[in-house]
PDB file of N, CA and C in Angstrom:
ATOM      1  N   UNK A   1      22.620  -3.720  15.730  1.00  0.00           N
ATOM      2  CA  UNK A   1      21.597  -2.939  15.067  1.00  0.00           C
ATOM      3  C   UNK A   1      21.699  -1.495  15.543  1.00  0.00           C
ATOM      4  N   UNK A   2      21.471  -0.831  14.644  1.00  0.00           N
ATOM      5  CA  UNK A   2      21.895   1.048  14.985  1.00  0.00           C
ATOM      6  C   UNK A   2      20.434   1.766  15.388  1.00  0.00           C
ATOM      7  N   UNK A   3      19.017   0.603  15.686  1.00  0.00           N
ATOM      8  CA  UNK A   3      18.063   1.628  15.981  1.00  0.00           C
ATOM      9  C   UNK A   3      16.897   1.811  15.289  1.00  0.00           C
ATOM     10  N   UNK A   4      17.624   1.909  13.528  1.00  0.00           N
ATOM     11  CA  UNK A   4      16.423   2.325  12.754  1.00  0.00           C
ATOM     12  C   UNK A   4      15.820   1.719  11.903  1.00  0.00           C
ATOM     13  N   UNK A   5      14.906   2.224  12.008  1.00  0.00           N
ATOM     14  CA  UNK A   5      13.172   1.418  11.480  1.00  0.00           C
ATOM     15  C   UNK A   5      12.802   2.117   9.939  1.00  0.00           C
ATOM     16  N   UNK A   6      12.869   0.966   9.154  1.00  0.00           N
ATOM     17  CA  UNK A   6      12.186   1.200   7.901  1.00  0.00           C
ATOM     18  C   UNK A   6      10.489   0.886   7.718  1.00  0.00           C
ATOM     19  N   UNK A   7      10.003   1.883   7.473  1.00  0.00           N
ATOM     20  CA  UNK A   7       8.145   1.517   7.237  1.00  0.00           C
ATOM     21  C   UNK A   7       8.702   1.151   5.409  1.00  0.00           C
ATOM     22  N   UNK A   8       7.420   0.048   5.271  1.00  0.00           N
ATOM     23  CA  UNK A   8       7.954   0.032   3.566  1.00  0.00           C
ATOM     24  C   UNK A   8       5.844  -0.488   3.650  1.00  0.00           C
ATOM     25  N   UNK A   9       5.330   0.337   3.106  1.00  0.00           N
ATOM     26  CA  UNK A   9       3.985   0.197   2.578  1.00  0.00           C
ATOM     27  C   UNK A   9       3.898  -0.370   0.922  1.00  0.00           C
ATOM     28  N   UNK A  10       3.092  -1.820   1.276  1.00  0.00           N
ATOM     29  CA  UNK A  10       2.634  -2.288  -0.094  1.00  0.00           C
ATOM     30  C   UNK A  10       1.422  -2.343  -0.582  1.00  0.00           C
ATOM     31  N   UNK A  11       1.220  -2.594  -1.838  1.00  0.00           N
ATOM     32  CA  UNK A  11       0.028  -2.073  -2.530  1.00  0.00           C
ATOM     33  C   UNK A  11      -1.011  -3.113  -2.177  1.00  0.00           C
ATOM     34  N   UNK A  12      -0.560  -4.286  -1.641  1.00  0.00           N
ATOM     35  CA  UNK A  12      -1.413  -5.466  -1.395  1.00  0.00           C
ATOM     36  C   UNK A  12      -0.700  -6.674  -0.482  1.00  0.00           C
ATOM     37  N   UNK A  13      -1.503  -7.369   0.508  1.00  0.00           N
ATOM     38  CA  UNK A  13      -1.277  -7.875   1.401  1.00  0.00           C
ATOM     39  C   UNK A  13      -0.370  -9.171   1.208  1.00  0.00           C
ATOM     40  N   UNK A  14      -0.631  -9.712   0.071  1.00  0.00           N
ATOM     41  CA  UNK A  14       0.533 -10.944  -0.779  1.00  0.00           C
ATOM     42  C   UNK A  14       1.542 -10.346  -1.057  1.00  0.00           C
ATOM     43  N   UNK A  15       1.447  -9.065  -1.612  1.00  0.00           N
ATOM     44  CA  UNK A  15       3.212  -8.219  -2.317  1.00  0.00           C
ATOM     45  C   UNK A  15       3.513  -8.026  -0.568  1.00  0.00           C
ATOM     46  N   UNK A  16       2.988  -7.667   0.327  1.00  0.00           N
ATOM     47  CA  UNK A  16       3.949  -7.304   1.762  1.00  0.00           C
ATOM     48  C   UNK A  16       4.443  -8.740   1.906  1.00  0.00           C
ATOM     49  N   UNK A  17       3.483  -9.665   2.166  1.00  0.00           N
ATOM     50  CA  UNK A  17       4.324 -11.002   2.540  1.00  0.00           C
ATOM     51  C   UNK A  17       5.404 -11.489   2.191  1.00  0.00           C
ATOM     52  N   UNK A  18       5.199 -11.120   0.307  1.00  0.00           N
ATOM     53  CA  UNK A  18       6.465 -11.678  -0.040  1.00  0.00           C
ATOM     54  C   UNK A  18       7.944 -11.021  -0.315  1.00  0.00           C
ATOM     55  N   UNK A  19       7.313  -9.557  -0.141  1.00  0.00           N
ATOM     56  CA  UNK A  19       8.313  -8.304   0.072  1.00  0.00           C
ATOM     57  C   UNK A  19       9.429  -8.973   1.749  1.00  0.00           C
ATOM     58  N   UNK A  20       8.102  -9.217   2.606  1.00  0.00           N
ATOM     59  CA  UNK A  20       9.069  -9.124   3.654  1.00  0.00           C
ATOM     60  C   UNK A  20      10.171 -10.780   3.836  1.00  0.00           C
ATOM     61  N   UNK A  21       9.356 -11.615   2.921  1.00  0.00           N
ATOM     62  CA  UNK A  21      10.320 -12.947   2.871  1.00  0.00           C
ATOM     63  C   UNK A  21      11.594 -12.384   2.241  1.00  0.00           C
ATOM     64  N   UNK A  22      11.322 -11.960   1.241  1.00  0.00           N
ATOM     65  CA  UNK A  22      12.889 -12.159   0.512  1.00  0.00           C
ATOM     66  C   UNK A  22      13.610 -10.652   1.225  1.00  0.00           C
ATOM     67  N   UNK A  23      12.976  -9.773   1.625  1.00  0.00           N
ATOM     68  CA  UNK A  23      14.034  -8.979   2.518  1.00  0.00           C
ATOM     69  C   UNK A  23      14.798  -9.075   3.774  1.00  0.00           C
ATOM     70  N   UNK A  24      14.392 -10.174   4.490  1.00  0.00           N
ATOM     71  CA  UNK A  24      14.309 -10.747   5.717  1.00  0.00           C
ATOM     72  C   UNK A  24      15.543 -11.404   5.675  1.00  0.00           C
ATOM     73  N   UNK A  25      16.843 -10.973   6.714  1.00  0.00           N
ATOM     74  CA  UNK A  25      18.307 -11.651   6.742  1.00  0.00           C
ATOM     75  C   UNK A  25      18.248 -12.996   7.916  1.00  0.00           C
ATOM     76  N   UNK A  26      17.013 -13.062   8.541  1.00  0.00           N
ATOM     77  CA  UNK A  26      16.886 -13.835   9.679  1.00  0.00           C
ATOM     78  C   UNK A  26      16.053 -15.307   9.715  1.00  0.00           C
ATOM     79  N   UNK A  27      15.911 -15.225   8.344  1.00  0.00           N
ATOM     80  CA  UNK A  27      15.294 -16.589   8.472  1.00  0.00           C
ATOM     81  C   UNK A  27      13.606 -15.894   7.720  1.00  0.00           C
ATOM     82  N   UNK A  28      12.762 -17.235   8.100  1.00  0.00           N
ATOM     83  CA  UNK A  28      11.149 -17.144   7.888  1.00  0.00           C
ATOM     84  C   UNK A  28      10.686 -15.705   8.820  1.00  0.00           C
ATOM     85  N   UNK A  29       9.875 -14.970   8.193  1.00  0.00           N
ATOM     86  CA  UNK A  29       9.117 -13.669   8.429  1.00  0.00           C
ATOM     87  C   UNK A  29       7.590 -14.256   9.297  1.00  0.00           C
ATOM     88  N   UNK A  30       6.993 -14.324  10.004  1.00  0.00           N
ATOM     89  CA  UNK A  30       6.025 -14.069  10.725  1.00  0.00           C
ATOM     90  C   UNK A  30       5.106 -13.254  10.468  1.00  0.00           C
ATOM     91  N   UNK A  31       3.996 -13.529  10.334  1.00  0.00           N
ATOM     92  CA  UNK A  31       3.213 -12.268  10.516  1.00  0.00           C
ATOM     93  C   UNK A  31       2.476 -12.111  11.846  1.00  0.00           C
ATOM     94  N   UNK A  32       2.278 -10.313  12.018  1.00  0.00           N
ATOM     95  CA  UNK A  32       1.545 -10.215  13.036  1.00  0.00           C
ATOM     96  C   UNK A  32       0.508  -9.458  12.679  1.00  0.00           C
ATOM     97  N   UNK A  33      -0.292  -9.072  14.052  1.00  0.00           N
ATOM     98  CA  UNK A  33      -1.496  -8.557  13.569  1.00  0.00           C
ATOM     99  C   UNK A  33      -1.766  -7.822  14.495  1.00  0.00           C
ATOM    100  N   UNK A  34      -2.078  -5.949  14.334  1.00  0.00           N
ATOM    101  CA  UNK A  34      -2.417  -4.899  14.929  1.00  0.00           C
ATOM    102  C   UNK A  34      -3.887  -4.542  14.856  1.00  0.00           C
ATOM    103  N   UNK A  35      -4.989  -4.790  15.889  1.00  0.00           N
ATOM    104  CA  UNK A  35      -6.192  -4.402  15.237  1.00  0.00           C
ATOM    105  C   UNK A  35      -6.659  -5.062  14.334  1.00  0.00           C
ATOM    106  N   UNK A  36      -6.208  -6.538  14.012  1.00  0.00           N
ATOM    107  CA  UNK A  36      -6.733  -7.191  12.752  1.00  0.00           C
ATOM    108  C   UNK A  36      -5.838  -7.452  11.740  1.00  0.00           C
ATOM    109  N   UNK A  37      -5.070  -6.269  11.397  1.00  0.00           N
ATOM    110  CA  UNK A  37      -4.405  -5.453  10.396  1.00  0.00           C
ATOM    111  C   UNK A  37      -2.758  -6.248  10.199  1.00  0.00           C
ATOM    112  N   UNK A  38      -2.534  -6.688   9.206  1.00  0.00           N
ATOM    113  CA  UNK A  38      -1.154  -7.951   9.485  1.00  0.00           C
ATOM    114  C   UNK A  38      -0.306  -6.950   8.918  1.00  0.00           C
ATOM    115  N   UNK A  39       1.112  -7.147   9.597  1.00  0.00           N
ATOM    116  CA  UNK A  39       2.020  -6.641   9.101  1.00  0.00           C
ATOM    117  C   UNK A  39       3.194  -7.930   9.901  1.00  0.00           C
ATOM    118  N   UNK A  40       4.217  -7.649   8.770  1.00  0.00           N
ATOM    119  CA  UNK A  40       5.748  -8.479   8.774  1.00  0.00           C
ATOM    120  C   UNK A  40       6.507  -7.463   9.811  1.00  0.00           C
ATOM    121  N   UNK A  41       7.622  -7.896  10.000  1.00  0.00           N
ATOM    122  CA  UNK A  41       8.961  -7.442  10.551  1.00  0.00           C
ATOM    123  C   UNK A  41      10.076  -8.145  10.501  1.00  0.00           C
ATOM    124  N   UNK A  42      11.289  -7.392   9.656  1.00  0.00           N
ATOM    125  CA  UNK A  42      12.070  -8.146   9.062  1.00  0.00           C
ATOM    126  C   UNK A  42      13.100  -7.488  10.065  1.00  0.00           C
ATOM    127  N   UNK A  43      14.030  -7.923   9.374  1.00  0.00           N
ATOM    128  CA  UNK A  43      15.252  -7.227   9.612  1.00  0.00           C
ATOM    129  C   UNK A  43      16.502  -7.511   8.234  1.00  0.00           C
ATOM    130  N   UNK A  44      17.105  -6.277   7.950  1.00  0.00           N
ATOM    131  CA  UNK A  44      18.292  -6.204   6.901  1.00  0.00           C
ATOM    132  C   UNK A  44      19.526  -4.992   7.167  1.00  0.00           C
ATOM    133  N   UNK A  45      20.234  -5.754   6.815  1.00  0.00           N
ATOM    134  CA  UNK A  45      21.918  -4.619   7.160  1.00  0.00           C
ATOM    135  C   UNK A  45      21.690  -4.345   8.454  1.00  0.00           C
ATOM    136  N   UNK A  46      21.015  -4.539   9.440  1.00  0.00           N
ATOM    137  CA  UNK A  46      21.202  -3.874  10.508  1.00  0.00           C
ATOM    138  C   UNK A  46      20.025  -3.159  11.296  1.00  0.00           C
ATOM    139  N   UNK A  47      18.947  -3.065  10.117  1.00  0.00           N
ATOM    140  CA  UNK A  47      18.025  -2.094  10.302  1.00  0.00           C
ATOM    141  C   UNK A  47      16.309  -2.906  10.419  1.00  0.00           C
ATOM    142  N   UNK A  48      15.677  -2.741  11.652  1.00  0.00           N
ATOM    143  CA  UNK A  48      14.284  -2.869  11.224  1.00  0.00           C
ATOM    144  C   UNK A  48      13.175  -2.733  10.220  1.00  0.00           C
ATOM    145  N   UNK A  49      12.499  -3.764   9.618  1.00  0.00           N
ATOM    146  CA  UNK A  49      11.604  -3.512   8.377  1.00  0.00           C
ATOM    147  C   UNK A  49      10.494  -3.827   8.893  1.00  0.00           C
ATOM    148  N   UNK A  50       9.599  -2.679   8.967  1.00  0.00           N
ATOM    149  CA  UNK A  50       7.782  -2.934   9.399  1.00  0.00           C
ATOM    150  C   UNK A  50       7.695  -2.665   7.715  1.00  0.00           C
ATOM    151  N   UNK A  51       6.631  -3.983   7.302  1.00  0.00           N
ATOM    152  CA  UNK A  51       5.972  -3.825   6.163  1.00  0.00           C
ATOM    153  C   UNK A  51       4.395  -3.915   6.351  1.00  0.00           C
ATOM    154  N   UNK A  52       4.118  -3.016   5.747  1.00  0.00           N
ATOM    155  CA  UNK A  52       2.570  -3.455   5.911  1.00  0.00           C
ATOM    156  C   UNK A  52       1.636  -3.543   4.518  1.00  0.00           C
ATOM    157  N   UNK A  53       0.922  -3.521   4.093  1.00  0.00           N
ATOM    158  CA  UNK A  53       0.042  -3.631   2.732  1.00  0.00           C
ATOM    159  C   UNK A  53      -1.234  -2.250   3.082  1.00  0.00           C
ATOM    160  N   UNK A  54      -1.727  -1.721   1.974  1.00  0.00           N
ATOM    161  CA  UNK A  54      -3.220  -1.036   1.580  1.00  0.00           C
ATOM    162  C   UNK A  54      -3.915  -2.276   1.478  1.00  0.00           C
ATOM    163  N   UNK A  55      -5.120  -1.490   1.042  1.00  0.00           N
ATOM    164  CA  UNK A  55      -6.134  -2.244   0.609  1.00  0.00           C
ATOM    165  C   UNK A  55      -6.517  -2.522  -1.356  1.00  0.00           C
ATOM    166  N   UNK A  56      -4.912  -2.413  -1.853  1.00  0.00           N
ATOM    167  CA  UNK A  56      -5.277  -2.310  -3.307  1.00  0.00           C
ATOM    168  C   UNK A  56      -4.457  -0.911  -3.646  1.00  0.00           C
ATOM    169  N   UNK A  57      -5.351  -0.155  -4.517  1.00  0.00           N
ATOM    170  CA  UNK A  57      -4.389   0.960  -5.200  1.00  0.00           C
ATOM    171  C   UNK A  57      -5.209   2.292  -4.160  1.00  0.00           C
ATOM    172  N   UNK A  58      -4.562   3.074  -3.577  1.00  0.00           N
ATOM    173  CA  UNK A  58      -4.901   4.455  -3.247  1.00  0.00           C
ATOM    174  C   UNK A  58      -4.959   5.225  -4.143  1.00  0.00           C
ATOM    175  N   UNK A  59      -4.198   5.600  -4.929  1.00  0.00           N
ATOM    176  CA  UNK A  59      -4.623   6.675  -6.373  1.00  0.00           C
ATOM    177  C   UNK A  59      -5.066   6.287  -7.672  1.00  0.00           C
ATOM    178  N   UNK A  60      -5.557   7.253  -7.818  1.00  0.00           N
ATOM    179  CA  UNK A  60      -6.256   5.841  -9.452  1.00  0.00           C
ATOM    180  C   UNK A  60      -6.002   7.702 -10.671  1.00  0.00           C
ATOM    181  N   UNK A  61      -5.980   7.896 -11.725  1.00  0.00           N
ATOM    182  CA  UNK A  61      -6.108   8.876 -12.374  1.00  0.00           C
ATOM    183  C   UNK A  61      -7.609   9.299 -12.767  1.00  0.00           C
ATOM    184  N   UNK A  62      -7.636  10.359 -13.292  1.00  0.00           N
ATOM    185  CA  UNK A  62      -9.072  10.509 -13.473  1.00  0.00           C
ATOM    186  C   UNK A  62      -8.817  11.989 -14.084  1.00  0.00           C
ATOM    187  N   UNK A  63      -9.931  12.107 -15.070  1.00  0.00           N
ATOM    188  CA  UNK A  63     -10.475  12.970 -15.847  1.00  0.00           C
ATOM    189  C   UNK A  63     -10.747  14.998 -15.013  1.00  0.00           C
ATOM    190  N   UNK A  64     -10.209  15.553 -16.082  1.00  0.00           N
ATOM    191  CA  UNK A  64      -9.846  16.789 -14.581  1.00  0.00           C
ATOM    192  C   UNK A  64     -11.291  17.406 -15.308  1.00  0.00           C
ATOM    193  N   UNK A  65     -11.557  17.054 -16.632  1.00  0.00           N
ATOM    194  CA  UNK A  65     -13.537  17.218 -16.748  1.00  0.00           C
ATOM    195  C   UNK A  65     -14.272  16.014 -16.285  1.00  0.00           C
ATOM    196  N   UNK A  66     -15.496  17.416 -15.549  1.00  0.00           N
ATOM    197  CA  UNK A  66     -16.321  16.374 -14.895  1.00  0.00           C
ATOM    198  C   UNK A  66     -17.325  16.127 -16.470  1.00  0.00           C
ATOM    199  N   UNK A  67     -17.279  16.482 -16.766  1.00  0.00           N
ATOM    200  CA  UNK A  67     -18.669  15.997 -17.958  1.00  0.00           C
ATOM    201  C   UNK A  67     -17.937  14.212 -18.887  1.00  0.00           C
ATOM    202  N   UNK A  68     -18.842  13.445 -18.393  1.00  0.00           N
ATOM    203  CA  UNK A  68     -18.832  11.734 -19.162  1.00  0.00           C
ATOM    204  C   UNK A  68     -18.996  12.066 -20.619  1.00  0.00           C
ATOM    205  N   UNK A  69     -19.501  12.856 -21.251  1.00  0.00           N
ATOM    206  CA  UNK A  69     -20.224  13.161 -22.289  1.00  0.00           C
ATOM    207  C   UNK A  69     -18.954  13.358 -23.502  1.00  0.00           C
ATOM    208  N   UNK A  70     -17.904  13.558 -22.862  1.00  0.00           N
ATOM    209  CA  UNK A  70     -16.652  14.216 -23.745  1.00  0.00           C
ATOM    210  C   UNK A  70     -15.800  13.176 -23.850  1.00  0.00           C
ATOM    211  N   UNK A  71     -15.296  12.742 -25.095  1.00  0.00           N
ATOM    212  CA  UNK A  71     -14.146  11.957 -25.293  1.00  0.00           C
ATOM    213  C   UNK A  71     -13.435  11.870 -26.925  1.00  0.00           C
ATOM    214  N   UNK A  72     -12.341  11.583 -26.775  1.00  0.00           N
ATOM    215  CA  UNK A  72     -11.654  11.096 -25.676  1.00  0.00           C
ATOM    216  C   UNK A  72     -11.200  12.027 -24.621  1.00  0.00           C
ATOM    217  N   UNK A  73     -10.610  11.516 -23.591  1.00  0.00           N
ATOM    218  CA  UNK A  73     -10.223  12.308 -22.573  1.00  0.00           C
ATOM    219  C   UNK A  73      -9.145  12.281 -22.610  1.00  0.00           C
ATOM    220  N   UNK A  74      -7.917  13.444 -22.395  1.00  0.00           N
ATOM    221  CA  UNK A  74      -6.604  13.775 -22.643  1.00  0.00           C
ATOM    222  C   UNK A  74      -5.720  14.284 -21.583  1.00  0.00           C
ATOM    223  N   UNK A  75      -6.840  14.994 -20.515  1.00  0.00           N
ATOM    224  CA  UNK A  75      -6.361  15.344 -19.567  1.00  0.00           C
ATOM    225  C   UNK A  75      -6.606  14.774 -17.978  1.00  0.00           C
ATOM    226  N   UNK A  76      -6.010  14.310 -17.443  1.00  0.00           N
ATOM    227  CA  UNK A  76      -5.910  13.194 -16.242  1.00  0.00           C
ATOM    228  C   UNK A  76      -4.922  14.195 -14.997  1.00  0.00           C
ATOM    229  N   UNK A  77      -5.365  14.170 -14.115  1.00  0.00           N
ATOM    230  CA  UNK A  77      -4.570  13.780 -12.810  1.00  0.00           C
ATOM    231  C   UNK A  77      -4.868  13.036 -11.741  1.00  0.00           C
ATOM    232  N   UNK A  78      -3.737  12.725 -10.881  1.00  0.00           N
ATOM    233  CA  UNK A  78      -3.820  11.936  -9.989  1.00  0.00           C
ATOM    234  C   UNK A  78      -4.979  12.197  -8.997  1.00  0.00           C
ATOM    235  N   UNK A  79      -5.695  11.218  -8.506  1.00  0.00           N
ATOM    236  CA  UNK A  79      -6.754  11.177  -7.311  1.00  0.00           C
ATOM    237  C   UNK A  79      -7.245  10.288  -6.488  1.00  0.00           C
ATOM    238  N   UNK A  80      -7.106  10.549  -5.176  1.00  0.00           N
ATOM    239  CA  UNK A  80      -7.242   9.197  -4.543  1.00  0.00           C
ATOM    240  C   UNK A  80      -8.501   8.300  -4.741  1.00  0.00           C
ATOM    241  N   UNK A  81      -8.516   7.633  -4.876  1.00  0.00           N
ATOM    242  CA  UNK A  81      -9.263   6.413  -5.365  1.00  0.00           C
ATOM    243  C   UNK A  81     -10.867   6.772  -4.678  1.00  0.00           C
ATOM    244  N   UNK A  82     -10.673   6.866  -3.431  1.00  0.00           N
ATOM    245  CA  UNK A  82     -11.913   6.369  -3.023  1.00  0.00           C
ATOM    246  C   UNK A  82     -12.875   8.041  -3.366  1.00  0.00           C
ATOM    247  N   UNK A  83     -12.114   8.949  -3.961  1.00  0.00           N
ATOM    248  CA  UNK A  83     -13.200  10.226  -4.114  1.00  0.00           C
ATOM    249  C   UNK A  83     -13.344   9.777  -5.621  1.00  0.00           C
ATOM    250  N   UNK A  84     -13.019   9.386  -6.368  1.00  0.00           N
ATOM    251  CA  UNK A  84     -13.163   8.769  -7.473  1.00  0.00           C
ATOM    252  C   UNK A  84     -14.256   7.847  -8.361  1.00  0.00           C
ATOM    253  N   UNK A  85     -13.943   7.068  -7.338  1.00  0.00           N
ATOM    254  CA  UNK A  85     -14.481   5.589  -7.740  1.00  0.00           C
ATOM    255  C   UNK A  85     -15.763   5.219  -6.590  1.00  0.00           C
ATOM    256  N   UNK A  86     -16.523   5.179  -7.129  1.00  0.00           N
ATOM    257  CA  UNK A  86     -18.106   4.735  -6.251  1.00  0.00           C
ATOM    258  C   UNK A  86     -17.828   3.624  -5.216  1.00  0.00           C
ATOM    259  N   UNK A  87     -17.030   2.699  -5.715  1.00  0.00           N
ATOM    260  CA  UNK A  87     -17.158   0.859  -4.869  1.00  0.00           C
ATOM    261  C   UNK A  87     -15.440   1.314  -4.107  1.00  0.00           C
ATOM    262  N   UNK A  88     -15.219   1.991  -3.706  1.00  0.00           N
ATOM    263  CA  UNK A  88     -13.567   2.475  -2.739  1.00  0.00           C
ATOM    264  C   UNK A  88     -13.940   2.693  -1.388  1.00  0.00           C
ATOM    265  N   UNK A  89     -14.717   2.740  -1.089  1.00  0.00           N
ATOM    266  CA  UNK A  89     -15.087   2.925   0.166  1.00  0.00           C
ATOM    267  C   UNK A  89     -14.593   2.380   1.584  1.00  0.00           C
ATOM    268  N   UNK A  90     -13.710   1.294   1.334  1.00  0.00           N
ATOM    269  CA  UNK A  90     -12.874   0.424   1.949  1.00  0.00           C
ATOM    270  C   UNK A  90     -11.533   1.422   2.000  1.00  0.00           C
ATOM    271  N   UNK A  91     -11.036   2.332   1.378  1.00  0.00           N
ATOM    272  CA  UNK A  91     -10.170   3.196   0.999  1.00  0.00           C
ATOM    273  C   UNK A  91      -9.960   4.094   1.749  1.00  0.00           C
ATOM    274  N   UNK A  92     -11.278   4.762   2.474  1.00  0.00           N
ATOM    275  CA  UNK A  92     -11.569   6.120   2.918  1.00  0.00           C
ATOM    276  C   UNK A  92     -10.859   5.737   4.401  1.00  0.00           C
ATOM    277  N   UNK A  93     -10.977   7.322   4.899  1.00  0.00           N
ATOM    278  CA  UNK A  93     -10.328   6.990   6.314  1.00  0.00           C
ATOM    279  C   UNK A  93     -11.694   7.329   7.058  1.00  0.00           C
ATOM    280  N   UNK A  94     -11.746   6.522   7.843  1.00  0.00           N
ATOM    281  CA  UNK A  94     -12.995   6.488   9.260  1.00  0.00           C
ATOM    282  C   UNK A  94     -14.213   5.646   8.700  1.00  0.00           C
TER     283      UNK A  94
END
């Protein structure tokens, strides 16, 4: 092994599991747990795989007018979820 460590972040805690099974050259994947918080460790070609999962989607799109009143709506950009969306709060940091 040459050392290096791949982080590979998934959108959800079933897609890491099964991300890290079928990437895994060593057999069955394990999970562990940091703080609660589960993450895999694989290994492929040579190289370490920490996978870990979010809690769901971090960015969601959204309306670049604030007024509800207008539609349809045409213009969107990206925004993280939890300034967005009322029930994200699981999202936020602290």
């Amino acid at each position: 092994m040459d050392g290096k460590t791949v982080f590979i972040l998934c959108e959800k805690p079933d897609a890491a599991a099964r991300l890290a099974k079928s990437l895994n050259e060593k057999g069955n994947v394990k999970e562990k747990r940091v703080n609660g918080v589960p993450y895999y460790e694989a290994y492929r070609g040579g190289k370490r795989l920490l996978i870990i999962s979010a809690l769901g989607h971090l960015y969601t799109v959204a309306p670049k007018i604030e007024d509800r009143d207008v539609y349809p709506v045409f213009d969107f950009y990206w925004a993280p979820k939890f300034m967005v969306e009322r029930n994200s709060s699981q999202t936020r940091n602290g």
